[in-house]
Protein backbone atom coordinates (compact mmCIF):
# COMPACT_ATOMS: atom_id res chain seq x y z
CA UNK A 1 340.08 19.25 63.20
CA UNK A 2 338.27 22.60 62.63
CA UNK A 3 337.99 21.09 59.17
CA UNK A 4 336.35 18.24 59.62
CA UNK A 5 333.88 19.20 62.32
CA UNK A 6 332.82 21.46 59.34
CA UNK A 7 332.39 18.90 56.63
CA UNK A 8 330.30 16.77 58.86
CA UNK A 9 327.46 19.04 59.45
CA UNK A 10 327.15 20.65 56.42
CA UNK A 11 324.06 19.56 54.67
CA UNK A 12 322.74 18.39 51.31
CA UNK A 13 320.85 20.76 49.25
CA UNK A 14 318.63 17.77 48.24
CA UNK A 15 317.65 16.64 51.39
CA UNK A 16 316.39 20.68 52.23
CA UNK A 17 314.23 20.15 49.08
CA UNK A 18 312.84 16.96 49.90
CA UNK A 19 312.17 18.25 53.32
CA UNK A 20 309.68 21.50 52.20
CA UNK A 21 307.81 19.52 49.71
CA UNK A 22 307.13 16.70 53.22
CA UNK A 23 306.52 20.01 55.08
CA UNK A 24 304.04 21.22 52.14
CA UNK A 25 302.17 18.29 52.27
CA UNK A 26 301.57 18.14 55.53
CA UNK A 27 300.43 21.24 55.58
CA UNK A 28 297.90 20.35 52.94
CA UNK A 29 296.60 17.27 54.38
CA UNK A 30 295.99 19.03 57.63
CA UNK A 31 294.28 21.92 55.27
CA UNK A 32 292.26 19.76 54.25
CA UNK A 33 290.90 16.94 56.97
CA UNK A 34 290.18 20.43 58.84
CA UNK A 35 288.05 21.61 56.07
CA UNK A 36 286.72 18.58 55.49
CA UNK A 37 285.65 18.44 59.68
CA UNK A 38 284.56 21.95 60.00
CA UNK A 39 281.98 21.40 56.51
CA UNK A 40 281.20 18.09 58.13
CA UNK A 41 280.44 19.87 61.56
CA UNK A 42 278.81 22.96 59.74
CA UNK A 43 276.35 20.51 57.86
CA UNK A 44 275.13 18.82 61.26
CA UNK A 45 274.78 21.95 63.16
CA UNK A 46 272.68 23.01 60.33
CA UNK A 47 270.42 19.85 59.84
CA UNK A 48 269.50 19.81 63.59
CA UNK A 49 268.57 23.46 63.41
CA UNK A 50 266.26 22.54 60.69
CA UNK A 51 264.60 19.65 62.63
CA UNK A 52 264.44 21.71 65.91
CA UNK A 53 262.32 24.21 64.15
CA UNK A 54 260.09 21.72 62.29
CA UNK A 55 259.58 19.73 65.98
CA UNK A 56 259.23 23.56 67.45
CA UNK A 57 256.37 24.40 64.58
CA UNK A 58 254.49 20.97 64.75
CA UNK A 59 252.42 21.00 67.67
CA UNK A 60 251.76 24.71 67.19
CA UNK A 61 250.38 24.37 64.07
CA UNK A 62 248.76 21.51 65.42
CA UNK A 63 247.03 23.31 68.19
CA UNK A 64 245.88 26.38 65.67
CA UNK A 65 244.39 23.79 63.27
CA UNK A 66 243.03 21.82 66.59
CA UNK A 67 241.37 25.53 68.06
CA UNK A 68 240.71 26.93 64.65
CA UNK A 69 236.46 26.74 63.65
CA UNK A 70 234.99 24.55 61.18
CA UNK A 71 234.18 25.95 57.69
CA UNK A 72 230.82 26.56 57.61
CA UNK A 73 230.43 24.63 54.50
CA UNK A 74 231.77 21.43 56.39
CA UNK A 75 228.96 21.53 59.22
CA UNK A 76 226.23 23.96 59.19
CA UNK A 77 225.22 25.78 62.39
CA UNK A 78 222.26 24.22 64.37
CA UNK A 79 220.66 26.49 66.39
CA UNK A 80 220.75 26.49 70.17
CA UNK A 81 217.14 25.33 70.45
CA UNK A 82 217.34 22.50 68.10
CA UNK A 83 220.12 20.99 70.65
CA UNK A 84 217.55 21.39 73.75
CA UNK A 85 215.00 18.34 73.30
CA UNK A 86 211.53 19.35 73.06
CA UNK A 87 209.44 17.91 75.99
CA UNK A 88 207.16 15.15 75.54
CA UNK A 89 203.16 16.26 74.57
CA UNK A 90 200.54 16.19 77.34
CA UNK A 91 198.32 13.02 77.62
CA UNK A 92 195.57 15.38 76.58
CA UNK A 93 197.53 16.09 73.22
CA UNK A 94 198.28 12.89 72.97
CA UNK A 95 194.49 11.65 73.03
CA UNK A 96 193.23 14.79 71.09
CA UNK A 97 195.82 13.59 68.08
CA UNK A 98 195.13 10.10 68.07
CA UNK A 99 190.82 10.91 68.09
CA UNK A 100 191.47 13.14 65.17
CA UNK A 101 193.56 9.94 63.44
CA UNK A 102 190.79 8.01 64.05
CA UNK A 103 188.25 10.48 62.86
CA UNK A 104 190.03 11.03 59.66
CA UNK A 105 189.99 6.90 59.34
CA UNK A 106 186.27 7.24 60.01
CA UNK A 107 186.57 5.25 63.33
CA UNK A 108 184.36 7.16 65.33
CA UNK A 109 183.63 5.17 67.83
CA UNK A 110 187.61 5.22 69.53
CA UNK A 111 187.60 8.51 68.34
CA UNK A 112 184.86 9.63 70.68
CA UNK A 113 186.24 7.28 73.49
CA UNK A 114 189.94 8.79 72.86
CA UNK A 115 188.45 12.61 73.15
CA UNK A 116 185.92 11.92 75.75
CA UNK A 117 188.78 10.30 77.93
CA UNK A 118 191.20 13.70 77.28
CA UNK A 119 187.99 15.84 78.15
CA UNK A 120 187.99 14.12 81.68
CA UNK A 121 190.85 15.48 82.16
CA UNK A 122 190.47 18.84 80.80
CA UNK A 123 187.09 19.18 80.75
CA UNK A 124 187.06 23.28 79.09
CA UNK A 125 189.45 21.52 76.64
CA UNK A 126 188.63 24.48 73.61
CA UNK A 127 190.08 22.11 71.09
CA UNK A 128 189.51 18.69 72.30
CA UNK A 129 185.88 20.40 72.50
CA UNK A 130 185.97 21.13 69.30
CA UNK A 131 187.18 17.61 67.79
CA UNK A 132 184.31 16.32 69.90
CA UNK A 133 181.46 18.60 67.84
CA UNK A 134 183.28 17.67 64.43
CA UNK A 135 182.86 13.94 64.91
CA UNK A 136 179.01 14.33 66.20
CA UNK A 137 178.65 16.19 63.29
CA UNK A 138 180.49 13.31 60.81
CA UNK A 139 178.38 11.11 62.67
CA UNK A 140 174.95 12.97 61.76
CA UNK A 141 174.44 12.99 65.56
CA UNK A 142 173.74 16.80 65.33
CA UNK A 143 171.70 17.48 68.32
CA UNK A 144 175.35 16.56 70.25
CA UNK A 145 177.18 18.26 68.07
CA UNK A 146 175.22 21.60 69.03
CA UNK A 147 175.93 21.14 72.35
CA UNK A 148 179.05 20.93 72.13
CA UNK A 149 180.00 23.93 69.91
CA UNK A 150 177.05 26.13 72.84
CA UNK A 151 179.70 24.68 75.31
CA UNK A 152 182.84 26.33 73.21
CA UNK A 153 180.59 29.73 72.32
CA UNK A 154 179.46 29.58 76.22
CA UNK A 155 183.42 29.36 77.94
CA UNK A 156 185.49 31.17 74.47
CA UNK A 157 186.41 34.97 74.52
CA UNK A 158 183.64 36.81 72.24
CA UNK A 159 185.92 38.08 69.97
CA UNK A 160 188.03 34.56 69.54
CA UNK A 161 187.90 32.80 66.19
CA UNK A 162 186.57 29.13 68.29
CA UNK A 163 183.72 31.81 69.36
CA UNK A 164 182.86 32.74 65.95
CA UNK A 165 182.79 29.51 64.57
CA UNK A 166 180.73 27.58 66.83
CA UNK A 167 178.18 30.79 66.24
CA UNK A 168 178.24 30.04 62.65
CA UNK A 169 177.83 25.99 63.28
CA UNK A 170 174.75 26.43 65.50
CA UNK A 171 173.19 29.47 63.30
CA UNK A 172 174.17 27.55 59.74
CA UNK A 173 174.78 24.33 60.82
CA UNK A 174 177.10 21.97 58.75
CA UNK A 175 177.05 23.13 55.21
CA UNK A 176 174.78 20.92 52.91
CA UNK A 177 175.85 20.13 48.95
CA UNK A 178 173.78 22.09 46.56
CA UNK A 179 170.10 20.39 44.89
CA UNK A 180 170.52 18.74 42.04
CA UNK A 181 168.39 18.90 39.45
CA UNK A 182 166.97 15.46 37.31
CA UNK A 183 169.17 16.48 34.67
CA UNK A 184 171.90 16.27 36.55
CA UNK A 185 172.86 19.50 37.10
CA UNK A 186 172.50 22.16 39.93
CA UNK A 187 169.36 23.35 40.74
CA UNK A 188 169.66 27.30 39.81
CA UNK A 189 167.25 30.16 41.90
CA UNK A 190 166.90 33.33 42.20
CA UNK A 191 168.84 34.60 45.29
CA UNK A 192 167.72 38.40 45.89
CA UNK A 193 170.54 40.49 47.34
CA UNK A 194 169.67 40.80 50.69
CA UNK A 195 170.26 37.85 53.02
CA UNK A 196 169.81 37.77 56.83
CA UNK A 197 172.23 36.60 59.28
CA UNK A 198 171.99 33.47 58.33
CA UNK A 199 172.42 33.71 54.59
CA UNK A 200 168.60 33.07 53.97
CA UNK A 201 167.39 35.61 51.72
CA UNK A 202 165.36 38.47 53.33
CA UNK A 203 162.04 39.40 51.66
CA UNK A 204 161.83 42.95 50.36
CA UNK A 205 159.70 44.85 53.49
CA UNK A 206 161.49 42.81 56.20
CA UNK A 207 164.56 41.10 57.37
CA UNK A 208 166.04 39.50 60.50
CA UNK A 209 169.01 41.69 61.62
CA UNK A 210 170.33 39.13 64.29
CA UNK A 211 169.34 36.77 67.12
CA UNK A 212 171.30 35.92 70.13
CA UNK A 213 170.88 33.32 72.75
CA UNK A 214 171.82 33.73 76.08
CA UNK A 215 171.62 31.31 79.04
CA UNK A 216 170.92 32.35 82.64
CA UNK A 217 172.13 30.22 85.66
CA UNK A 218 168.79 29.09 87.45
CA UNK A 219 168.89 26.65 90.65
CA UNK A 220 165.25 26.20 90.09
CA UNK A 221 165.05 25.23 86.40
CA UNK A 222 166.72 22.93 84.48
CA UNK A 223 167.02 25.84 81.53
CA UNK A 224 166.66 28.69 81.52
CA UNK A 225 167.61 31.05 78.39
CA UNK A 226 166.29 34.34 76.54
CA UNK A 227 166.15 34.41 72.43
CA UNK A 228 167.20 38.45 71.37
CA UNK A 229 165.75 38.97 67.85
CA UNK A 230 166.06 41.73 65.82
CA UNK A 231 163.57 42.46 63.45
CA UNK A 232 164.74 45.05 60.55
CA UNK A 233 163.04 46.89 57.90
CA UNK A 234 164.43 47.25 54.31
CA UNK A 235 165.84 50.46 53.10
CA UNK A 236 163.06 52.97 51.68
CA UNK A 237 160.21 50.70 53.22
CA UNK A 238 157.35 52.09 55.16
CA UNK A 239 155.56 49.80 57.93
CA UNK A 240 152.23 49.01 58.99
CA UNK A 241 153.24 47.62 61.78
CA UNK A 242 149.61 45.88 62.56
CA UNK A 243 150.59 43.70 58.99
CA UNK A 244 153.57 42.56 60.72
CA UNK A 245 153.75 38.88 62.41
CA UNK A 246 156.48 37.25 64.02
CA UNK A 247 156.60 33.56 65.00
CA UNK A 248 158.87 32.14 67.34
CA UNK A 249 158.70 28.38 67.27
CA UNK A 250 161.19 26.75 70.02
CA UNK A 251 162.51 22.81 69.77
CA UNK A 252 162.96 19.92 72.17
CA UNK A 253 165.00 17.05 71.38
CA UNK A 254 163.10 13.88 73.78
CA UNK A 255 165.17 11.03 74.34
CA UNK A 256 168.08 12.05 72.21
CA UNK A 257 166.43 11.40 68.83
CA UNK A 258 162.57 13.20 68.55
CA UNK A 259 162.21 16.39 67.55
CA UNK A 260 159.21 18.22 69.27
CA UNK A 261 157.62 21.80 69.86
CA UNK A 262 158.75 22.52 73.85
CA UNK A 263 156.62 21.60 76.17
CA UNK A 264 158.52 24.62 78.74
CA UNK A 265 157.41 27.83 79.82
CA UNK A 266 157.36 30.31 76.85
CA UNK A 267 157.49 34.45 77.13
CA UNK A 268 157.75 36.99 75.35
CA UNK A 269 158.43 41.21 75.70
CA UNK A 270 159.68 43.64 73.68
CA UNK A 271 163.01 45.34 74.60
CA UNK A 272 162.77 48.33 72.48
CA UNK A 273 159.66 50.82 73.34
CA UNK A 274 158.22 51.87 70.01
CA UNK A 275 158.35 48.32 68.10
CA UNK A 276 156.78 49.78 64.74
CA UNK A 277 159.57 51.01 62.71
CA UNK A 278 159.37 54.31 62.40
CA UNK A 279 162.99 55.02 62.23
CA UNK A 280 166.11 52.26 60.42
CA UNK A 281 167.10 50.64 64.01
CA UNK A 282 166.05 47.10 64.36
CA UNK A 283 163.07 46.52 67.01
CA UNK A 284 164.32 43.65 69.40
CA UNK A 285 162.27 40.92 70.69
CA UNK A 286 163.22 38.98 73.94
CA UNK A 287 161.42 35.48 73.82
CA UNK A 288 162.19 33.66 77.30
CA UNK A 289 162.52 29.60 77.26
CA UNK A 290 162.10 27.99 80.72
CA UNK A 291 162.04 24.49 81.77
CA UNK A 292 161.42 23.58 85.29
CA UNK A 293 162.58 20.45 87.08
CA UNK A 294 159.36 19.49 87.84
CA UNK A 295 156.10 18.75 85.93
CA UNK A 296 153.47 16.99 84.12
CA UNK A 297 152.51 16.02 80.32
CA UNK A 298 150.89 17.81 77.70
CA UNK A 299 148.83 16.55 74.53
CA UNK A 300 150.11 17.00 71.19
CA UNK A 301 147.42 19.76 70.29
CA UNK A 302 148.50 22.48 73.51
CA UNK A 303 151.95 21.79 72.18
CA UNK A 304 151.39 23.74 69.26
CA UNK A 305 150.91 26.84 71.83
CA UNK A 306 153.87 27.07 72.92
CA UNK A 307 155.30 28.88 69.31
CA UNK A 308 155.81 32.65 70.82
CA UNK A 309 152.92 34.36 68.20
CA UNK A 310 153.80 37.91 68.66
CA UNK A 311 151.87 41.12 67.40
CA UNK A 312 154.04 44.33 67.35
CA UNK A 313 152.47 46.72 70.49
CA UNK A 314 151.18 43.98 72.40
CA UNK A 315 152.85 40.91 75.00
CA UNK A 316 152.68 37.82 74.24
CA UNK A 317 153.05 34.68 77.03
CA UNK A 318 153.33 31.33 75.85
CA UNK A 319 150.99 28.29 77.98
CA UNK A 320 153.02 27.41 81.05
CA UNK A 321 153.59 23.49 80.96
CA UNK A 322 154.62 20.05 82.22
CA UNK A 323 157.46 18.14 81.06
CA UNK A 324 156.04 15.68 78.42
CA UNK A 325 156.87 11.60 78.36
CA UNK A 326 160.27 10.92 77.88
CA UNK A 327 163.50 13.02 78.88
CA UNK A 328 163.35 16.56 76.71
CA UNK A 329 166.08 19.41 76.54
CA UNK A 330 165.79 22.62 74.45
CA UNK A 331 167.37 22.16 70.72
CA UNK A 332 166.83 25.43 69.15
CA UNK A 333 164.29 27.52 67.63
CA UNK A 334 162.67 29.25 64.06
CA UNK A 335 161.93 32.50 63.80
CA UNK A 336 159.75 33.60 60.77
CA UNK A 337 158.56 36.92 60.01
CA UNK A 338 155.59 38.15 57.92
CA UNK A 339 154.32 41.11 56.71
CA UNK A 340 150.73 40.36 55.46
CA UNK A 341 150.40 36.94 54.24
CA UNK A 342 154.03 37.38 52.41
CA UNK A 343 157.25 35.83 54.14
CA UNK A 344 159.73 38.10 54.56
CA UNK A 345 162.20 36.14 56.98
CA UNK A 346 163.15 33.18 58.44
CA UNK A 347 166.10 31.81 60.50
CA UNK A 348 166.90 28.70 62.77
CA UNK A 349 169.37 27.21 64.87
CA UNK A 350 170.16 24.42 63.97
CA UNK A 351 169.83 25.36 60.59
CA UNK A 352 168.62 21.86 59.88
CA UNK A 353 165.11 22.27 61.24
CA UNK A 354 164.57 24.37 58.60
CA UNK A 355 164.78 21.16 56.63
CA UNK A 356 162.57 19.13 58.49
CA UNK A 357 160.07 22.17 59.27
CA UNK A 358 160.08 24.10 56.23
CA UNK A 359 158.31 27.65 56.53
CA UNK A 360 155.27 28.13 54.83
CA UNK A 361 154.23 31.00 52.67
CA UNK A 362 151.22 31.89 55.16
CA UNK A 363 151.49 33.37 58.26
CA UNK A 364 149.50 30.52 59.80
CA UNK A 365 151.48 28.18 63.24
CA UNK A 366 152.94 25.12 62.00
């Protein structure tokens, strides 16, 4: 029995053979489905690591490029001013611009109705002011134009260029094109070297070293104003002063449009005490204009009187007189100076009336 228990359970060599390489195989497969998970796994784990960072890096880089400046190239810098928006121009401006337009366009008429409506409202207007003389003066309507540009020399600073200006205008007056001559060329003449304050040439004794007007507030006349002349000799020259003659012939415009001697009360005085030249300083004449409110007509002949005729060392005083026919107001004046029967200076404001009363070479009252 012990025999056959023992035959039973003894085992085939085959079978132990057939059983490892099972075993071995197995063991493979499971090698390799676990490798094949674990790479599968390790691939995944990966790939969302990836996308996690890109999501993670998106909006940052997002939000650097979103806060990041610009290139200047791209958009150029405007300056903070530029972005304010400039306020609108005055109604003043507004008028002063379009009378100029018009001006340019040679409408005068809405030009003067444009600037005369911005001077309403600003009546010391320094520029509107001036627009104002420079269309008079395009309209030949010069007696206008000077009172404008005494207005802008009366309320500008004395040292301002609007001040200087309108002293040129009324001295010179609006500058005139040179003669010319038949042959169509222009008229050539001598010019000596020395000129007066008002470019006119100065004779070779005696010259005209300035003249200022100056306007005093009266309540009871209509003007009143005081001519300073100064009366110069030339370098080297020696004076007789009883040779010398000085004629001061003052203007009225009547009615806007005649041109007559005044008809006001004319004086004269000398503000420096010697008056003959003795030494290089100028001798200054004070010729007073003054025109009541009140009075009554002269003829054409006492007219003539009122030209200041001045002798150095002694006082003049003009006629005292009425207001002629027709509304007058003072225009300006001519000065002329003489040394014997020879012209050695003249000057006017306007300039124009030297145009209309040209001086003579004698020393005798036009």
């Amino acid at each position: 029995m012990r025999t056959l228990l023992s035959r039973a359970i003894q085992i085939d060599p085959s079978f132990h053979a057939a059983l490892g390489v099972i075993v071995i195989l197995a063991i493979a497969e499971v090698f390799f489905a676990t490798s094949y998970y674990v790479g599968r796994a390790r691939a995944n784990r990966v790939s969302a690591q990836a996308v996690t960072a890109t999501v993670a890096r998106g909006p940052a880089a997002s939000s650097a490029s979103a806060s990041a400046p610009p290139p200047a190239a791209a958009q150029p810098s405007i300056p903070p001013a530029a972005a304010v928006t400039s306020p609108a121009p005055s109604i003043v401006d507004q008028l002063l611009r379009e009378g100029k337009e018009f001006r340019e366009r040679g409408d005068t008429t809405n030009a003067i109705a444009r600037l005369q409506e911005a001077l309403d409202s600003e009546p010391d207007n320094i520029g509107v002011l001036q627009e104002m003389a420079l269309t008079y003066e395009s309209m030949q309507l010069f007696d206008r134009a000077n009172d404008v540009w005494r207005r802008i020399k009366q309320i500008s600073p004395s040292d301002s260029a609007t001040y200087a200006l309108a002293d040129r205008r009324l001295k010179v007056g609006v500058p005139a094109p040179p003669a010319v001559e038949p042959g169509g060329g222009p008229a050539e003449a001598d010019v000596p070297s020395r000129k007066d304050v008002g470019g006119n040439a100065d004779g070779p004794i005696m010259g005209i070293s300035d003249v200022k007007t100056k306007e005093t507030s009266d309540p009871e006349a209509e003007t009143n104003l005081a001519l300073e002349i100064g009366i110069k000799k030339q370098p080297g020259a020696v004076i007789d002063h009883n040779k010398v003659k000085i004629l001061v012939f003052l203007y009225d415009v009547v009615n806007d449009k005649d041109i007559k001697l005044t008809d006001a009360d004319v004086s004269n005085e000398w503000l420096t005490s010697k008056h003959d030249w003795s030494d290089t300083n100028p001798e200054v004449l004070l010729v007073r204009y003054v025109r009541a409110k009140t009075g009554g007509a002269l003829s054409e002949s006492s007219l003539s009187e009122a030209a200041a005729k001045v002798r150095p060392g002694q006082k003049g005083r003009g006629s005292k007189s009425s207001a002629d026919i027709g509304q007058r107001k003072y225009l300006g004046y001519i000065v002329r100076v003489y040394y014997g029967d020879d012209l050695q200076a003249v000057q006017a404001e306007p300039a124009r009336l030297l145009q209309q009363f040209p001086p003579s070479k004698s020393p005798s009252p036009r």
